[in-house]
Protein backbone atom coordinates (compact mmCIF):
# COMPACT_ATOMS: atom_id res chain seq x y z
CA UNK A 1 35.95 -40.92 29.69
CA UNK A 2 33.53 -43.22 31.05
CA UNK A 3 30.75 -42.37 33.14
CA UNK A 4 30.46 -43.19 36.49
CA UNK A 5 27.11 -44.87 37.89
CA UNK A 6 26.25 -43.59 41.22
CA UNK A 7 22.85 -45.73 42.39
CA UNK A 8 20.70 -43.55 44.79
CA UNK A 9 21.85 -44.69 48.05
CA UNK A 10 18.76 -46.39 50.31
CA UNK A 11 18.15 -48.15 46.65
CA UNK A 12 18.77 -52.05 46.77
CA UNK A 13 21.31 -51.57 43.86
CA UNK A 14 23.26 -49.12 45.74
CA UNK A 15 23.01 -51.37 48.70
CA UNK A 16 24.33 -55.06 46.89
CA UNK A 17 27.24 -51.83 45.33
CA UNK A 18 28.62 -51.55 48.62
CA UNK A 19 28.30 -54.89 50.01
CA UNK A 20 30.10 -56.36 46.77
CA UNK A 21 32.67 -53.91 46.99
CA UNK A 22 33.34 -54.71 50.89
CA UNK A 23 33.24 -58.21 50.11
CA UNK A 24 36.17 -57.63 47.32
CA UNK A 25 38.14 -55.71 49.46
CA UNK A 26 38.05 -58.13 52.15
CA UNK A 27 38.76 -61.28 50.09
CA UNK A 28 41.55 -59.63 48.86
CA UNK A 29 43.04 -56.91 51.04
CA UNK A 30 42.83 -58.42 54.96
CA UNK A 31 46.50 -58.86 56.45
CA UNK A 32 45.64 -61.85 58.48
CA UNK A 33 44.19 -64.68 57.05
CA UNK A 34 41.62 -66.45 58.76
CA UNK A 35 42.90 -69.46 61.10
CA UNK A 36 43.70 -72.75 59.39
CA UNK A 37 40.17 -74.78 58.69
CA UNK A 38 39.87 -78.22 58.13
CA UNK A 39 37.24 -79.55 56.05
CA UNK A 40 36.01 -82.96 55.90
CA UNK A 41 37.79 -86.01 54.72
CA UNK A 42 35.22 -86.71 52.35
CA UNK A 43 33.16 -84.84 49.61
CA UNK A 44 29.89 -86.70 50.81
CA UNK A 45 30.50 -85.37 54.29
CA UNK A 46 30.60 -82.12 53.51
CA UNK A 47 27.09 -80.19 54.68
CA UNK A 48 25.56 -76.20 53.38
CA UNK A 49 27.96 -74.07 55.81
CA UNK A 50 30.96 -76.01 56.10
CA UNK A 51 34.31 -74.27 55.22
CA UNK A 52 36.76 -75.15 52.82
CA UNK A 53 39.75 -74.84 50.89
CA UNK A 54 40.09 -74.46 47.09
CA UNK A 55 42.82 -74.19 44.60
CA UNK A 56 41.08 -72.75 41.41
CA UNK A 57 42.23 -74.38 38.01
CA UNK A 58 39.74 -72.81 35.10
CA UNK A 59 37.21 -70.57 34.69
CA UNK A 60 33.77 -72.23 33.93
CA UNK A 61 31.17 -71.59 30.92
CA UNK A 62 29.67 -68.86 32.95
CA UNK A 63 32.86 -67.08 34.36
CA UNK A 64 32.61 -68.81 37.56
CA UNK A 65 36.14 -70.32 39.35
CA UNK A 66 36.23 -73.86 38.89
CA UNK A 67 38.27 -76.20 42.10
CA UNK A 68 37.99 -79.38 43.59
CA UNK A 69 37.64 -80.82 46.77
CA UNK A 70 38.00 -84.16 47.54
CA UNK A 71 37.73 -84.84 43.70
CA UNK A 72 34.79 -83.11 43.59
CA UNK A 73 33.96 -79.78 41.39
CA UNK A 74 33.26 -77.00 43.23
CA UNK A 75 32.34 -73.61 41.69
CA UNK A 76 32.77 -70.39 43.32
CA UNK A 77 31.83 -67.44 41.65
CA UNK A 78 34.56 -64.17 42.00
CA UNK A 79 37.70 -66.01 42.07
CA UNK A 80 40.83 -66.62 39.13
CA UNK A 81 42.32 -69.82 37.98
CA UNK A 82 45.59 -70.48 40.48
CA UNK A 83 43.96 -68.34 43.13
CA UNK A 84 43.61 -70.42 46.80
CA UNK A 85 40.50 -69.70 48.12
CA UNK A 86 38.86 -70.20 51.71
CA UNK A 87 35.03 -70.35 50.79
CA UNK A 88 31.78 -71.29 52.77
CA UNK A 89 29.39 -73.93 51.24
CA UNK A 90 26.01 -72.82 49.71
CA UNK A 91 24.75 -76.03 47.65
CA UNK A 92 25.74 -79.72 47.48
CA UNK A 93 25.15 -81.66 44.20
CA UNK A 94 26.19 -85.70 43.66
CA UNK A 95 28.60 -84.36 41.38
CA UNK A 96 29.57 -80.73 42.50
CA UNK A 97 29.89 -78.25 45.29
CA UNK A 98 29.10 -74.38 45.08
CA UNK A 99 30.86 -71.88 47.90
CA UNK A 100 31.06 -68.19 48.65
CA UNK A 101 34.55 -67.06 48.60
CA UNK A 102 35.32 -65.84 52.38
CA UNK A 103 39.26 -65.01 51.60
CA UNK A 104 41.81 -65.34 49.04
CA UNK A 105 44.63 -66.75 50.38
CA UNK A 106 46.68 -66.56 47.43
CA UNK A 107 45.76 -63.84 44.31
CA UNK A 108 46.14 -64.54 40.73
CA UNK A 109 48.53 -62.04 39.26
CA UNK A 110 45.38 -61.61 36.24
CA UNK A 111 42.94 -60.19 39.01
CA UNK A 112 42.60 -56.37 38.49
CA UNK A 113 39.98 -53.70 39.81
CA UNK A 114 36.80 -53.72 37.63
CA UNK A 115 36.82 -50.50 35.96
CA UNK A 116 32.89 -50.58 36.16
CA UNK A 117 31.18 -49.89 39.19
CA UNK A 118 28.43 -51.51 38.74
CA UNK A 119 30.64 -55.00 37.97
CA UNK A 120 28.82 -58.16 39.66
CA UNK A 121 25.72 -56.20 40.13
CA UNK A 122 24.24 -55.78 36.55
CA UNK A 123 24.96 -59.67 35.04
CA UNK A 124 26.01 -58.31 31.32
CA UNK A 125 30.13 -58.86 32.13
CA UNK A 126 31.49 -61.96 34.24
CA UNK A 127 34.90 -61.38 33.99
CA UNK A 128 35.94 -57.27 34.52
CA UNK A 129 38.05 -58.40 37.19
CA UNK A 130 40.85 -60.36 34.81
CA UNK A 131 42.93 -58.53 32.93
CA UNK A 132 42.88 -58.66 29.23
CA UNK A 133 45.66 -61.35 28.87
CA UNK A 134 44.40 -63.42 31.42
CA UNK A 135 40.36 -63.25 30.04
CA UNK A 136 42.42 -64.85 26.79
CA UNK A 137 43.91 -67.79 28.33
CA UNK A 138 40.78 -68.30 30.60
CA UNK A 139 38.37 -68.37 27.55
CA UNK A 140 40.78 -70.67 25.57
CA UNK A 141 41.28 -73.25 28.85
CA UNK A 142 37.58 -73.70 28.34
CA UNK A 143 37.23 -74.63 25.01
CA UNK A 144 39.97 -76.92 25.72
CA UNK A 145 38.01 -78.56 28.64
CA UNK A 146 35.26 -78.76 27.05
CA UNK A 147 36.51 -80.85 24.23
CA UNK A 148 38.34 -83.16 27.29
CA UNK A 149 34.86 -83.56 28.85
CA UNK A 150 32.32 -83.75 26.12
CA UNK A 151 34.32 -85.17 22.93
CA UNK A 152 37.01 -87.08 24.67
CA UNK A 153 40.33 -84.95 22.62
CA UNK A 154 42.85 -84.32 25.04
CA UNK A 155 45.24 -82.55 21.83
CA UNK A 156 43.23 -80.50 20.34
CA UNK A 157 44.52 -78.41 17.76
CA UNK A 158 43.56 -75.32 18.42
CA UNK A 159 45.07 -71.59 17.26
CA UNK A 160 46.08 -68.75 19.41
CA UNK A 161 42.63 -66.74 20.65
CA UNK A 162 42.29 -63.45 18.10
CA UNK A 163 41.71 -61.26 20.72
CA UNK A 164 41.25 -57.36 20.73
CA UNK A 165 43.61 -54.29 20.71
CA UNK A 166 41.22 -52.12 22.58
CA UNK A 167 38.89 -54.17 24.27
CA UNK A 168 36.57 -51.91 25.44
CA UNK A 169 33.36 -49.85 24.32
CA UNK A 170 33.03 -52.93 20.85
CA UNK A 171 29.35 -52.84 21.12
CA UNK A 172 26.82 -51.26 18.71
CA UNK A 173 23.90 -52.22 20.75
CA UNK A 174 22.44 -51.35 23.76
CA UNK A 175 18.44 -52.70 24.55
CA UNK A 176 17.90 -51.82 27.81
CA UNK A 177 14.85 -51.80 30.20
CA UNK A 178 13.37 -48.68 31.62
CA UNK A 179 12.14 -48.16 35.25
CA UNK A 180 11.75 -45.35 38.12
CA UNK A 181 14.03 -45.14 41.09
CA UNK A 182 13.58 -42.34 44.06
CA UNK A 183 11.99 -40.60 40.88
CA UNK A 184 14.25 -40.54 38.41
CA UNK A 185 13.86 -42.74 35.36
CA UNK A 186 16.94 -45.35 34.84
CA UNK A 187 17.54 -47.93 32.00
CA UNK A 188 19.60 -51.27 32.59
CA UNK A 189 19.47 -54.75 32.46
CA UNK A 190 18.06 -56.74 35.08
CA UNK A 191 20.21 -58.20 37.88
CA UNK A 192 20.72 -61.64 38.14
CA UNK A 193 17.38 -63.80 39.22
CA UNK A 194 15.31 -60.82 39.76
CA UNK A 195 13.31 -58.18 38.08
CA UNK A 196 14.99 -55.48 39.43
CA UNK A 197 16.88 -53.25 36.91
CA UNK A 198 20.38 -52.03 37.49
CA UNK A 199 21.06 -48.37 35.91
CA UNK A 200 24.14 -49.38 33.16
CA UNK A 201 24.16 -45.74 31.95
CA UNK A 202 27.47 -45.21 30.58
CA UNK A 203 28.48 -49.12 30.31
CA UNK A 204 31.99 -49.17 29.39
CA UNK A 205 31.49 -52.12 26.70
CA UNK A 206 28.65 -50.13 24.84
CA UNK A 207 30.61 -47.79 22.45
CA UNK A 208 30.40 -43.69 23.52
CA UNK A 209 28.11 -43.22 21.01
CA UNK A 210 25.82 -45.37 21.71
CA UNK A 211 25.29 -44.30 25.47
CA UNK A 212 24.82 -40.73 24.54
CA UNK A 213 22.08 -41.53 22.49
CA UNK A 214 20.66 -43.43 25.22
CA UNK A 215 21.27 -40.79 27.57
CA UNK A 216 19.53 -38.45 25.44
CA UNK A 217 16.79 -40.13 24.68
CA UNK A 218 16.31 -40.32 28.15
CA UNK A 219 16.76 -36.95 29.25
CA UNK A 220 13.78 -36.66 26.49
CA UNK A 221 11.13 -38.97 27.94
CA UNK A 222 11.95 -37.05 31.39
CA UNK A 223 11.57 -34.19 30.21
CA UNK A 224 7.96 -34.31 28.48
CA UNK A 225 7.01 -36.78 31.23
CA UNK A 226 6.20 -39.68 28.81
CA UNK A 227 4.85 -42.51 31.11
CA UNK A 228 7.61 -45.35 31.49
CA UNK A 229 5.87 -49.01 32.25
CA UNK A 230 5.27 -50.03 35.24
CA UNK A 231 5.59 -54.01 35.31
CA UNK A 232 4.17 -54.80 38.80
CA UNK A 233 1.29 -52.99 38.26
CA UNK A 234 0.99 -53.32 34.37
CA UNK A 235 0.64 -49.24 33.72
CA UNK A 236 2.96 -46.87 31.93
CA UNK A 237 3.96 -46.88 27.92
CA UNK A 238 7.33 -46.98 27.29
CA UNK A 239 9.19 -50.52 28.06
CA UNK A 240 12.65 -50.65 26.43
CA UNK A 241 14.61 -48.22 24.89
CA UNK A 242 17.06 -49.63 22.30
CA UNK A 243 19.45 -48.05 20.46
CA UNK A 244 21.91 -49.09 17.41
CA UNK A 245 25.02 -47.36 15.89
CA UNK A 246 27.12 -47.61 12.58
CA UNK A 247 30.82 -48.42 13.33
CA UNK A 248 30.88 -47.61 9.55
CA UNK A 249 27.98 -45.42 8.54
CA UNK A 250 27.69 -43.36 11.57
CA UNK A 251 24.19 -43.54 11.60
CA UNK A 252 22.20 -44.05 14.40
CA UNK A 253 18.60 -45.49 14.64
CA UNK A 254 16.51 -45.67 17.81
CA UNK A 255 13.48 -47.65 18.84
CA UNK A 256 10.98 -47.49 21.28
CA UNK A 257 9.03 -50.15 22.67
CA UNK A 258 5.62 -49.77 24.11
CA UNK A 259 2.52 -51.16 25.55
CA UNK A 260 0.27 -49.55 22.74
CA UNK A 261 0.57 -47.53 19.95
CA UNK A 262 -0.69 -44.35 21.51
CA UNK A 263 2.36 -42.16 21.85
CA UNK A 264 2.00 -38.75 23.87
CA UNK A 265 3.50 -35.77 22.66
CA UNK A 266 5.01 -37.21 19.76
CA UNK A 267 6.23 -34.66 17.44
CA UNK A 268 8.09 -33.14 20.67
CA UNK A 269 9.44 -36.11 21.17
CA UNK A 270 10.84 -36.63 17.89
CA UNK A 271 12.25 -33.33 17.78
CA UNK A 272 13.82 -33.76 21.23
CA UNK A 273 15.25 -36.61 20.08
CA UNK A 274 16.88 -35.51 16.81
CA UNK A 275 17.63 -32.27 18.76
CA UNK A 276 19.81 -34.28 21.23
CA UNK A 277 21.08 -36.87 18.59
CA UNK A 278 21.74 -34.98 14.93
CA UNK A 279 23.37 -38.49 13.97
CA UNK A 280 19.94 -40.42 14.51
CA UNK A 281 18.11 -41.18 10.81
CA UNK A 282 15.25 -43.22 12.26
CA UNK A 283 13.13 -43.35 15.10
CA UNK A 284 10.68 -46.55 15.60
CA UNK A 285 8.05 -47.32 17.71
CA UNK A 286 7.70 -51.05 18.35
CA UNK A 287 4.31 -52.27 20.14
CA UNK A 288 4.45 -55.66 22.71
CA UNK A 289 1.23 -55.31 24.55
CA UNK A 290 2.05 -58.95 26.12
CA UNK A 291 3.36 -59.94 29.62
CA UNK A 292 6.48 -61.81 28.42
CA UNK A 293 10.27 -61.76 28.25
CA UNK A 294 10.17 -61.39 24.71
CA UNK A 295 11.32 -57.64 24.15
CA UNK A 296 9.98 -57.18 20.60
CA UNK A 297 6.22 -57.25 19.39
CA UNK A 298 4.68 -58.23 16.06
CA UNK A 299 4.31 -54.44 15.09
CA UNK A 300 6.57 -51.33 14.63
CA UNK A 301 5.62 -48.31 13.44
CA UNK A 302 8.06 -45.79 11.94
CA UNK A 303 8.16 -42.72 13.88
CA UNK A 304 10.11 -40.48 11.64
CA UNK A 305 13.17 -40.55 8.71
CA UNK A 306 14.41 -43.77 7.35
CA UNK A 307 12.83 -47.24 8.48
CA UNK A 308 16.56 -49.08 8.16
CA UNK A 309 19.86 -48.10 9.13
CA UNK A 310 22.98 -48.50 6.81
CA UNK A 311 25.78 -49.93 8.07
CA UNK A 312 28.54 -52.37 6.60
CA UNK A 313 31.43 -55.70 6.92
CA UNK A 314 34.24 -54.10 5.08
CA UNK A 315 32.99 -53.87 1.23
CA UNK A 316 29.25 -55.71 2.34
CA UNK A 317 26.29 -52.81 2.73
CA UNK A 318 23.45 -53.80 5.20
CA UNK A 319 20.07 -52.29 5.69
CA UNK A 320 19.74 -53.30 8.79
CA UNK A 321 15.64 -52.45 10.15
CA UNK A 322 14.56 -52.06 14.15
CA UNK A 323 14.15 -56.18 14.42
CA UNK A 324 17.26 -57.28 12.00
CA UNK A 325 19.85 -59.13 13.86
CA UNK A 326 23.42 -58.23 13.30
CA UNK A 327 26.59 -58.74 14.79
CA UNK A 328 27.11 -56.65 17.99
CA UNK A 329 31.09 -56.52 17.71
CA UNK A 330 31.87 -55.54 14.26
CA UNK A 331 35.78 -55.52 14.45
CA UNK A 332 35.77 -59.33 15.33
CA UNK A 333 33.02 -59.91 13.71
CA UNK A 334 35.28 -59.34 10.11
CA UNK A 335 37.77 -62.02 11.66
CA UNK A 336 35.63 -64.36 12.46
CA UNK A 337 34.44 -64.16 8.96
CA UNK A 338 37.94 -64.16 7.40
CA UNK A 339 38.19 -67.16 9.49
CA UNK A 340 35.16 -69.00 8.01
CA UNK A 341 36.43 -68.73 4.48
CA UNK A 342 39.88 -69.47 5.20
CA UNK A 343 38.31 -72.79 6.69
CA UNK A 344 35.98 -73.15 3.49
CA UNK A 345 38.97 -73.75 1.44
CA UNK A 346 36.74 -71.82 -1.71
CA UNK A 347 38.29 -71.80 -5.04
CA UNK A 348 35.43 -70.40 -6.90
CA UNK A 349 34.28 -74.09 -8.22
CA UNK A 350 32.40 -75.00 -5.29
CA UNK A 351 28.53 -75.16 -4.03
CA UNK A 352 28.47 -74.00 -0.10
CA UNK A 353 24.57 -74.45 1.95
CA UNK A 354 24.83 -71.65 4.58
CA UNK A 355 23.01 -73.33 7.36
CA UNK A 356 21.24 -71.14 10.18
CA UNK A 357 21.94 -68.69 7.97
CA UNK A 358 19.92 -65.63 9.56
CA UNK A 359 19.90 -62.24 7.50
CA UNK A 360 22.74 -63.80 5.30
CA UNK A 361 25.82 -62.39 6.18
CA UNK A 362 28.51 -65.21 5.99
CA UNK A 363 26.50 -66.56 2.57
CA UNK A 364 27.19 -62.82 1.21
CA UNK A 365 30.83 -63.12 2.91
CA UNK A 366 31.97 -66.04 1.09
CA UNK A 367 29.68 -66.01 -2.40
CA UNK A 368 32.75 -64.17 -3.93
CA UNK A 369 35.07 -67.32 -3.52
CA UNK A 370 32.23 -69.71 -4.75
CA UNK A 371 30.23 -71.05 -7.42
CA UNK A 372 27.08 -70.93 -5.35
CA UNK A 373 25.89 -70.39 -2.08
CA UNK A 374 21.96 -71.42 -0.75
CA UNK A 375 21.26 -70.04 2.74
CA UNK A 376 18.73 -71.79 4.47
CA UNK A 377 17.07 -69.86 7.73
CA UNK A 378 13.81 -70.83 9.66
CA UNK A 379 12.67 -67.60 10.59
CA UNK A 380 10.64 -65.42 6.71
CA UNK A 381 11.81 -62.00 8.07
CA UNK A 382 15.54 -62.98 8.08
CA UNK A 383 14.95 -64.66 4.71
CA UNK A 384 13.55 -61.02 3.15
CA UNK A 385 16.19 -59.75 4.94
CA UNK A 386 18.82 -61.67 3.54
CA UNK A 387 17.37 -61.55 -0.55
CA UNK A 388 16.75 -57.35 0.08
CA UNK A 389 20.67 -57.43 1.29
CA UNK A 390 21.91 -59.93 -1.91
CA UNK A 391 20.66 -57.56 -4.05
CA UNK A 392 21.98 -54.74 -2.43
CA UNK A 393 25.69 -56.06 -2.85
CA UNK A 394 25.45 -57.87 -6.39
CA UNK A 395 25.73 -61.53 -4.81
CA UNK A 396 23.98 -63.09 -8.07
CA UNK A 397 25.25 -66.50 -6.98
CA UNK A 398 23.51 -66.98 -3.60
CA UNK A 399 19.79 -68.02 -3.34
CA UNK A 400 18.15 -68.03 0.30
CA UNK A 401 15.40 -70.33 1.47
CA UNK A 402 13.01 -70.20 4.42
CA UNK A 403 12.92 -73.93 6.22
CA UNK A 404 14.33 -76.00 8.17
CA UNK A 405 18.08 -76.92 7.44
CA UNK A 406 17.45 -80.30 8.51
CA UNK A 407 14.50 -81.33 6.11
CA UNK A 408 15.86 -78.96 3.09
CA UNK A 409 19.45 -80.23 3.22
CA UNK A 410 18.28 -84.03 2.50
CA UNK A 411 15.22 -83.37 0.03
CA UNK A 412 18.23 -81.05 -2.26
CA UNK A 413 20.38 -84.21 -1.56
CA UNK A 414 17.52 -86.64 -2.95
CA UNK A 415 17.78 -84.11 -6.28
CA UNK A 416 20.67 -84.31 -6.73
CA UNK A 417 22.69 -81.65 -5.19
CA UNK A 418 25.35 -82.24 -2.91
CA UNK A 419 27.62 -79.15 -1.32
CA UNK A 420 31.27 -79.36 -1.18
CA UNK A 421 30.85 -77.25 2.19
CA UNK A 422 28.38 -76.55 4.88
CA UNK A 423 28.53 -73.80 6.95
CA UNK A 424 26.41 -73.73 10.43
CA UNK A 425 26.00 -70.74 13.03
CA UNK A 426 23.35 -72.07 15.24
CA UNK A 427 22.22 -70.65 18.31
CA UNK A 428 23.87 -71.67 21.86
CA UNK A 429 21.71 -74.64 22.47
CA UNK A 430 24.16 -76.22 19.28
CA UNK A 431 23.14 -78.20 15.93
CA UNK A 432 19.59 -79.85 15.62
CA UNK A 433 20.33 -84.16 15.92
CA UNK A 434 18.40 -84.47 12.57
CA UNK A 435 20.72 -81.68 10.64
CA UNK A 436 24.04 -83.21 12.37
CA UNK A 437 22.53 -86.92 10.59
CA UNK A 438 22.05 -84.83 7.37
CA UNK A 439 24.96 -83.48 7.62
CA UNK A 440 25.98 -87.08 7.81
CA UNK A 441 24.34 -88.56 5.27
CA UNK A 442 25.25 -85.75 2.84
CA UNK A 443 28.92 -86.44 3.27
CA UNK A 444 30.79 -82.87 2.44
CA UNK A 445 34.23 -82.65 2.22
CA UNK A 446 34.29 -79.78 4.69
CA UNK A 447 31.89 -78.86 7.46
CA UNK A 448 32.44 -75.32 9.05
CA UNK A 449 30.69 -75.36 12.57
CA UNK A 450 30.65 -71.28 13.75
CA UNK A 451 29.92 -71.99 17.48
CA UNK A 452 29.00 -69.44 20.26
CA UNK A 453 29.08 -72.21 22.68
CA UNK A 454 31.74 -74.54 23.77
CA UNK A 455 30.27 -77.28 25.04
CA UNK A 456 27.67 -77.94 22.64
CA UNK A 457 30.39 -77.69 19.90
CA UNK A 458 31.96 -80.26 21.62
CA UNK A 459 29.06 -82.57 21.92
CA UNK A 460 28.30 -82.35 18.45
CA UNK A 461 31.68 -82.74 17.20
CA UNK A 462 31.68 -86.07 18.76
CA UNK A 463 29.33 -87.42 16.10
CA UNK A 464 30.83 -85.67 13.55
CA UNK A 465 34.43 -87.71 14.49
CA UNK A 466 32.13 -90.76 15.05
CA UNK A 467 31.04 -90.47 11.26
CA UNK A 468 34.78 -90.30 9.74
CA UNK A 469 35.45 -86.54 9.77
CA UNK A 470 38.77 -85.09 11.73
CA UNK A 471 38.94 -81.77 13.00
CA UNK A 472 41.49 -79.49 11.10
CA UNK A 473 41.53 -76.83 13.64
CA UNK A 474 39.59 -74.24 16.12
CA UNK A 475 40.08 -70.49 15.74
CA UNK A 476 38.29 -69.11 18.82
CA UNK A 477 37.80 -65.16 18.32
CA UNK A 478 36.93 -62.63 21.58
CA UNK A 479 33.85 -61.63 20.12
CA UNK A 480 32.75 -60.24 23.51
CA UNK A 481 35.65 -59.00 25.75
CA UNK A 482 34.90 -58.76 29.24
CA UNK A 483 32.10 -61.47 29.40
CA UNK A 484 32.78 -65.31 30.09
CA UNK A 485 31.70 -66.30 26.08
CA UNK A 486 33.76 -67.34 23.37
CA UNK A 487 33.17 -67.86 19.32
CA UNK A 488 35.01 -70.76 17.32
CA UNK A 489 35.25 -71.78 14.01
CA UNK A 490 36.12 -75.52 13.66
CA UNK A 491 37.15 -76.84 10.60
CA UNK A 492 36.05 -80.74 9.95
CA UNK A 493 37.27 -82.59 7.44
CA UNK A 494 36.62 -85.78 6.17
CA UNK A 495 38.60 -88.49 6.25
CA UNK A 496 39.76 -90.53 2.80
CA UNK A 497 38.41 -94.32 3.32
């Protein structure tokens, strides 16, 4: 059963609860509709205030409804593709318009309740209030409007979305922030352009286990009265408390991150801990003295038991320490990696450069189907991460190196050695211009481009097309139900001369 948030009332979360949930109900529950308004004849006459009418036709990158008036974009946050919307003006752009929806004159049959009270408050989910067919079709309209906009392909070909059976409680991660309210100490994330933190205890996305750990870890701190930080006036200890479970393993490991390395009562912490959590088999401490937005420091300490965590991808073993990145939806994560080496077309005879490769995992996916794999990753801790977890699974055939793809790929070109595939999962911002020309001078007969972001895949596939390769397809996978973003894998080919 999930757990149901109920924010002290007085609190400003409790108060922005109520006033979103009034505003819902009246959008979409008054019997009379407001009388007819008339907006201006034209966009540019349009001022902050004025009231409108909107048809919505997609969803936007950021969950957001997406109309026009007068030819001009307009997004209103809140409202559903199809849905007719009255809405006030709040901002006025050259080339769009953002409202506040006042009324929904006609509902999308997608919209449901959000099952999470704490929905449009919090800033982790942007889309609760679709139902799961209709979070599908939304997420796949935008890939196929971004590709309109950005790389001019109005027929895309593009496979059905893999979506989820049970799309709820996928995530083995929660790293949330720690603060006081009316005395009682709450973790959350922080609500949208402000540093206030909304209490997500019992998130319905964050699998059961991992929000009874966090609730007991908690219930811990509280009870030996461990000082929580204090950002406005830079006092306290503890910061963040994050926690991580094994889909597989069943292991849990928990981390604590602090202003110094001076723990109070720790032993009785510890035992508290394990106490409350018997599946827990490691307990960090990680120190970030520094006033940023950065959540990890240079430094973590083991507290007690084992510094990693074991978990695994179907037959792959990880040891996965406090600061290793892995996949937070491990279900998709195993079809979106099926994916990639259906698109790698391996037949054992070829050589594959894992670009961006992080701690390794799609090298160590697909080095059974090749002759070799090199993974190349900027960042040395991934890189040890990646050898330690080679080892650990046999992959003899894949070497990892710490760089830049975009200077390595050429120099291993200039020796001589030129991949039959390349595989890039770069971060949302898309592929660096000088890897993209690498990737053009190097010439591969397939180019796998795992994307978290659909515009930027769309950008960069434009010079991809522009230097003779086609696209093959787009698998999109629902790596994150409930939330506005979407994962691809895009196949390019290229073309015979």
């Amino acid at each position: 059963m999930t757990q149901k948030h109920n924010p002290a009332k007085g609190t400003n979360s409790y108060k922005k609860q109520v006033n979103i949930e009034a505003k819902n109900n009246n959008l979409v529950n008054r019997k009379k509709a407001p009388a007819a308004m008339k907006g201006p004849e034209h966009a540019e006459e349009l001022r902050v205030g004025d009231k409108i009418v909107v048809t919505i036709k997609r969803l936007g990158i950021n969950g957001e409804g997406v109309g026009y008036y007068r030819r001009k974009a307009v997004f209103i946050d809140g409202v559903l593709p199809d849905e007719v919307v009255k809405a006030k003006v709040t901002h006025i752009e050259p080339k769009f318009i953002k409202a506040d929806p006042q009324f929904i004159e006609k509902k999308s049959a997608h919209r449901i309740e959000p099952p999470c009270p704490v929905f449009g408050i919090c800033g982790g989910c942007q889309i609760q209030h679709i139902n799961y067919e209709g979070q599908l079709r939304g997420k796949e309209n935008i890939i196929l409007e971004a590709f309109s906009r950005y790389a001019g392909i109005e027929d895309l070909k593009m496979k059905p979305m893999i979506g989820m059976d049970h799309p709820w409680g996928y995530r083995n991660k929660a790293q949330l922030q720690l603060g006081e309210k009316n005395g009682q100490l709450i973790a959350g994330l922080y609500s949208a352009n402000s540093h206030e933190i909304v209490d997500i205890t019992g998130c319905p996305i964050q699998h059961p286990k991992v929000n009874e750990a966090v609730q007991k870890v908690k219930e811990a701190l509280e009870l030996l009265h461990i000082p929580i930080y204090k950002e406005r006036t830079n006092t306290g200890l503890v910061r963040t408390i994050i926690v991580r479970y094994g889909f597989q393993s069943g292991h849990i490991q928990v981390t604590l991150v602090t202003v110094s390395d001076k723990l109070p009562k720790q032993d009785q912490l510890i035992k508290a801990i394990r106490l409350g959590i018997p599946e827990v088999t490691g307990i960090s401490m990680n120190i970030n003295p520094k006033n940023t937005s950065l959540i990890f420091g240079d430094r973590t300490i083991l507290l007690w038991g084992e510094e990693a965590m074991e978990e695994s991808l179907s037959d792959l073993e990880f040891n996965l320490s406090p600061r290793a990145f892995f996949q937070l939806n491990p279900e998709q994560t195993v079809k979106l990696y099926e994916s990639v080496r259906v698109a790698a077309g391996l037949t054992g005879k070829e050589t594959v450069v894992d670009a961006y490769c992080g701690t390794g995992t799609i090298g160590l996916w697909l080095a059974p189907y090749a002759k070799e794999v090199r993974g190349i990753e900027s960042i040395p801790e991934a890189v040890e991460d990646a050898k330690e977890n080679a080892v650990r699974n046999n992959r003899n055939n894949v070497t990892f190196y710490t760089g830049q793809a975009e200077e390595l790929l050429p120099r291993w070109v200039k020796q001589g050695y030129t991949p039959d595939v390349i595989i890039a999962d770069p971060p949302r911002t898309g592929l660096d211009n000088r890897f993209l020309d690498a990737v053009v001078r190097t010439k591969p007969k397939r180019f796998v481009y795992v994307s978290c972001n659909p515009s930027t895949l769309a950008k960069d596939s434009k010079v991809l097309l522009d230097a003779g390769y086609s696209i093959e397809w787009v698998q999109p996978v629902d790596m994150f139900p409930q939330t506005a973003h979407v994962e691809c894998c895009t196949l390019f080919v290229k073309k015979d001369k």
